[in-house]
C-alpha atoms as a PDB file:
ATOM      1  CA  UNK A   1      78.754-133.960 147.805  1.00  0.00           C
ATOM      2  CA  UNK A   2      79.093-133.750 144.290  1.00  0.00           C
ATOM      3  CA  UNK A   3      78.897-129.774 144.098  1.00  0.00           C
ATOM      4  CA  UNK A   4      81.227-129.951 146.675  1.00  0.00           C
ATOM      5  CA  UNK A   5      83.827-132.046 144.102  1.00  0.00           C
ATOM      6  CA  UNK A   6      82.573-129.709 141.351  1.00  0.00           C
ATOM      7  CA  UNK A   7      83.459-126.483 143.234  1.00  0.00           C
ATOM      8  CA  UNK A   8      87.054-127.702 144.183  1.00  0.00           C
ATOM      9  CA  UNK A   9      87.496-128.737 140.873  1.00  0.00           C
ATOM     10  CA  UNK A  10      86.579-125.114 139.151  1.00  0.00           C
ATOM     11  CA  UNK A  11      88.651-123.740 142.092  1.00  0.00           C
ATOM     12  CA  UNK A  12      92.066-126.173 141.382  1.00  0.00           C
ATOM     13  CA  UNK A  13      91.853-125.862 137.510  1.00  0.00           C
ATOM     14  CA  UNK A  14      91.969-121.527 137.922  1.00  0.00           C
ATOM     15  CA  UNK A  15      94.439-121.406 140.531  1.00  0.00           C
ATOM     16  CA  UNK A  16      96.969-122.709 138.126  1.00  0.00           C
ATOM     17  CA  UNK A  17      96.791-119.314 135.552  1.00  0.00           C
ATOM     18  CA  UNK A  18      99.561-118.007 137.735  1.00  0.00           C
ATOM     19  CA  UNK A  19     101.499-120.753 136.892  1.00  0.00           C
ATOM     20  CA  UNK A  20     101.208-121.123 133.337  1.00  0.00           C
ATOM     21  CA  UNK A  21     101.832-117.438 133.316  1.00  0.00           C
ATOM     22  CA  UNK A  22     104.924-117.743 134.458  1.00  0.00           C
ATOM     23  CA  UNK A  23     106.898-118.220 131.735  1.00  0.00           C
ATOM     24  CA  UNK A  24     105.493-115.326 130.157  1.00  0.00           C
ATOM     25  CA  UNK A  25     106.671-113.312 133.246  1.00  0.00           C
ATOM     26  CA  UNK A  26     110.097-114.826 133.439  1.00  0.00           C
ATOM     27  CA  UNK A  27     110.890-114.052 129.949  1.00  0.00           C
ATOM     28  CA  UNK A  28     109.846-110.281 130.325  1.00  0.00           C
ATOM     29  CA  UNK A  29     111.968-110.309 133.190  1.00  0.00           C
ATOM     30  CA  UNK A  30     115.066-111.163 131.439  1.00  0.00           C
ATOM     31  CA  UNK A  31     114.456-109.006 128.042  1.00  0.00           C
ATOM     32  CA  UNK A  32     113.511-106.329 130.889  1.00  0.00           C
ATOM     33  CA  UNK A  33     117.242-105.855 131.678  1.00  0.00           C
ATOM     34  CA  UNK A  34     118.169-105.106 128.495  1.00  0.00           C
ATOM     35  CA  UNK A  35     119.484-101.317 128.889  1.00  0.00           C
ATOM     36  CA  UNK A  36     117.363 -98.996 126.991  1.00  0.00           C
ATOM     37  CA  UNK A  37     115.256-101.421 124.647  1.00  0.00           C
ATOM     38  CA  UNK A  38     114.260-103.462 127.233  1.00  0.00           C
ATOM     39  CA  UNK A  39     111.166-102.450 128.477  1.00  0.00           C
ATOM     40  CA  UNK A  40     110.056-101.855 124.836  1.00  0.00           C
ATOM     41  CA  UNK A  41     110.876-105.696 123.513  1.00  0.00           C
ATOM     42  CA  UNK A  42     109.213-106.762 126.625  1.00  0.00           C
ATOM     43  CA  UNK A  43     105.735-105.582 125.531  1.00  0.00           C
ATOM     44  CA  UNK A  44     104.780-108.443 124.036  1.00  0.00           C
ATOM     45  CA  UNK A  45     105.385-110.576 126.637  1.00  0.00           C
ATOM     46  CA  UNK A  46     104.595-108.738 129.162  1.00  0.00           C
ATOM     47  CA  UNK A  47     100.819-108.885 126.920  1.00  0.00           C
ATOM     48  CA  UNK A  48     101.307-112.745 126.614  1.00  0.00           C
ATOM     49  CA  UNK A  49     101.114-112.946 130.909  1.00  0.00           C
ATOM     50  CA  UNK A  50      98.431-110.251 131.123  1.00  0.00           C
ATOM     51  CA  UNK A  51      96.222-112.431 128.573  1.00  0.00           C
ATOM     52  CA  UNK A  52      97.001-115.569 130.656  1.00  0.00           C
ATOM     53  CA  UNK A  53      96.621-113.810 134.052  1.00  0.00           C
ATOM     54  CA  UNK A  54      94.985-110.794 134.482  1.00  0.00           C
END
């Protein structure tokens, strides 16, 4: 039974990189529609969300 608690907990606590990627994603998102710098400034954040969530 305890393994059992164990497992769920290791499952719970990495389901969540999505979510705390999120803002990462958001922001790129928003710098994204920037006309022709955009994608460029994004980079970074775009990096930031990959590093969180690959």
């Amino acid at each position: 039974m305890l393994r059992l608690a164990a497992l769920l907990l290791v499952a719970v606590s990495l389901s969540g990189c999505g979510l705390a990627a999120a803002p990462c994603r958001v922001v790129s998102a928003v710098v994204k529609a920037v006309p022709f710098v955009g994608h460029q400034a994004a980079a970074p954040t775009d990096a930031c969300a990959f590093a969180i969530d690959p």
